[in-house]
Protein backbone atom coordinates (compact mmCIF):
# COMPACT_ATOMS: atom_id res chain seq x y z
CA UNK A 1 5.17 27.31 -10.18
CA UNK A 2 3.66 23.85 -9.56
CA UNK A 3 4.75 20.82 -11.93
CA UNK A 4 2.40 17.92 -13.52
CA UNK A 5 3.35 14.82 -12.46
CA UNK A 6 1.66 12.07 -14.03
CA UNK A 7 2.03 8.74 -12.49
CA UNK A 8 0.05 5.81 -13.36
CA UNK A 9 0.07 3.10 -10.70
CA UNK A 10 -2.18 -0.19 -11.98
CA UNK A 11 -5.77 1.52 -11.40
CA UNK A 12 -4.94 4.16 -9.85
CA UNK A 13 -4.51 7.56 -12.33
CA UNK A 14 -2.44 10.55 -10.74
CA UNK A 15 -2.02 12.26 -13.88
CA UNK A 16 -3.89 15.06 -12.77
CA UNK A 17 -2.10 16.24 -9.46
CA UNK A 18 0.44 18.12 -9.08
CA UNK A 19 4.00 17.21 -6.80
CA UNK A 20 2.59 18.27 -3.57
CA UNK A 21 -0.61 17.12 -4.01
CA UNK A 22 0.49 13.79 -4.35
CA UNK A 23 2.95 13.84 -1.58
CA UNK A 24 0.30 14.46 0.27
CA UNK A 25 -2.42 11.65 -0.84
CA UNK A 26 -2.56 8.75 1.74
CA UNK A 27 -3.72 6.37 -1.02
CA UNK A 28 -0.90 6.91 -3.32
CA UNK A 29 1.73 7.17 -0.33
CA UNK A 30 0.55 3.83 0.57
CA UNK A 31 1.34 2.37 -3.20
CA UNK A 32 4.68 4.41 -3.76
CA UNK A 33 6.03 3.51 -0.59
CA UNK A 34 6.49 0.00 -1.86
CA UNK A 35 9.65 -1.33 -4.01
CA UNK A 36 8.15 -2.62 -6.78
CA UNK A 37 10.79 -5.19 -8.48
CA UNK A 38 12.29 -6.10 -11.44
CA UNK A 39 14.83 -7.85 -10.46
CA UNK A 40 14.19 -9.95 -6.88
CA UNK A 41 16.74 -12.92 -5.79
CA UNK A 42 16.13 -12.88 -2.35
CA UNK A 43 14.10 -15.34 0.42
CA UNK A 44 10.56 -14.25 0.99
CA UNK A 45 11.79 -12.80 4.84
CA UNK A 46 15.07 -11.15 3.33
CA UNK A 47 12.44 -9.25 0.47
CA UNK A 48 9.92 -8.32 3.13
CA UNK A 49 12.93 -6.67 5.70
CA UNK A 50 14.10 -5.21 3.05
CA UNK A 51 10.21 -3.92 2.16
CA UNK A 52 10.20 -2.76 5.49
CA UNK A 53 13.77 -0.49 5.81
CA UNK A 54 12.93 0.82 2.23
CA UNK A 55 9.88 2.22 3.60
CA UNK A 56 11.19 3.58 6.64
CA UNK A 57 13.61 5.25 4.26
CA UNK A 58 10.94 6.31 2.05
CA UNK A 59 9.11 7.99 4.61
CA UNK A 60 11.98 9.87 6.22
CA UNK A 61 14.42 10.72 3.08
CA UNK A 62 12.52 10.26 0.11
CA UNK A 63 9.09 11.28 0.23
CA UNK A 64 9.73 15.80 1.24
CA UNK A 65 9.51 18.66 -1.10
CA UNK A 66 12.75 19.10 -2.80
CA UNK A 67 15.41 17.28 -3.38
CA UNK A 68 15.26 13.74 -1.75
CA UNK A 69 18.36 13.01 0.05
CA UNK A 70 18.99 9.68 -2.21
CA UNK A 71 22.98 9.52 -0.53
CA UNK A 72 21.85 9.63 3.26
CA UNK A 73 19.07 6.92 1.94
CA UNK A 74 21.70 4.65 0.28
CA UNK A 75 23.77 4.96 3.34
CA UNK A 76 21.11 4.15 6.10
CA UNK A 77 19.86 1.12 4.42
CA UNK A 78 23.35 -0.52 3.86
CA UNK A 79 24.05 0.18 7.46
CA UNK A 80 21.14 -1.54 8.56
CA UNK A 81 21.61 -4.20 6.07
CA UNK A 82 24.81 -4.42 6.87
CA UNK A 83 24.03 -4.71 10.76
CA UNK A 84 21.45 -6.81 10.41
CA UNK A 85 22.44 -9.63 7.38
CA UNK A 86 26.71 -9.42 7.02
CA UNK A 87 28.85 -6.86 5.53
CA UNK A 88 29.44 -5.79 1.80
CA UNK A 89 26.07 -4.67 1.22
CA UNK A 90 26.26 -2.02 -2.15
CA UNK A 91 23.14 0.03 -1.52
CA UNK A 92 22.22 2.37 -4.99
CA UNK A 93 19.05 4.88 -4.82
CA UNK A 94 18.59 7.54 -7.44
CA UNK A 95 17.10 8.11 -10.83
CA UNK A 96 18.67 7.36 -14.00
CA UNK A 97 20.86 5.41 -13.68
CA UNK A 98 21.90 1.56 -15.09
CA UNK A 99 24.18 -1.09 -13.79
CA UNK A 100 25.86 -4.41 -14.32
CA UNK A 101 26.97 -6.04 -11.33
CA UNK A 102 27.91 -9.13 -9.62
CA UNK A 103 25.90 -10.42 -6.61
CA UNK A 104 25.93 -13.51 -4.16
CA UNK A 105 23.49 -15.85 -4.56
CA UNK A 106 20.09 -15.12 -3.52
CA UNK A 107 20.84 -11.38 -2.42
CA UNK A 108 20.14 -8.91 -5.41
CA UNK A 109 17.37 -6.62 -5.23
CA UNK A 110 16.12 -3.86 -8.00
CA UNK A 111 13.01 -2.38 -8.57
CA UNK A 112 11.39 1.11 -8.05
CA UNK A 113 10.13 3.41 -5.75
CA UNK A 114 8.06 5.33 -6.98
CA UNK A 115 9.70 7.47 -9.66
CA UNK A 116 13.61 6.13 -7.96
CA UNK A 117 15.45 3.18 -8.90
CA UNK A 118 16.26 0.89 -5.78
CA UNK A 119 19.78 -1.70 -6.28
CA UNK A 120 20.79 -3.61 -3.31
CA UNK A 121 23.30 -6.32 -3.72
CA UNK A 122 25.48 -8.03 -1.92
CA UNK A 123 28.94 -8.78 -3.37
């Protein structure tokens, strides 16, 4: 049993593949892969190392058949935030879900990734 997707991503029209189908497309891989924001208080090279982990992350937890591991996603990017830019990173990846948090200046992130919802913060 294969499942319509339909995903609309500025001109690009996916509306007509199926889950594996577009797993599989380069083109929209290359667009999904991306955080798209909503919400970005962070220094140009903070965003773009950030860009770069979440699609790393993408790539190895995110983008299978199945169920995405959105927990061992969450974790590996605050431990590499963590490593890299101080502690108390909060690191949130999943679908549905809201929030209404607190964050240091100039270190909030939220946007989406595809069809998930991205929210890294530091508190």
């Amino acid at each position: 049993m294969s499942s319509n997707l339909t995903a609309k991503l500025g001109d690009l029209d996916y509306s007509d593949y199926n889950l594996k189908e577009l797993i599989e497309n380069k083109e929209y891989n290359n667009v999904i892969k991306k955080i798209h924001p909503i919400i970005c208080e962070m220094d140009p090279d903070l965003y773009s190392y950030c860009q770069d982990k979440i699609s790393n992350i993408y790539d190895k937890y995110l983008n299978v058949e199945g169920q995405p591991n959105f927990e061992e996603a969450a974790r590996i990017l605050k431990s590499d935030m963590e490593k890299d830019n101080g502690p108390t990173w909060i690191c949130i990846i999943g679908q549905d879900f809201s929030f209404n948090v607190k964050s240091q200046k100039e270190a909030c992130l939220y946007g989406y990734l595809g069809h998930f919802g991205v929210l890294l913060y530091k508190c």
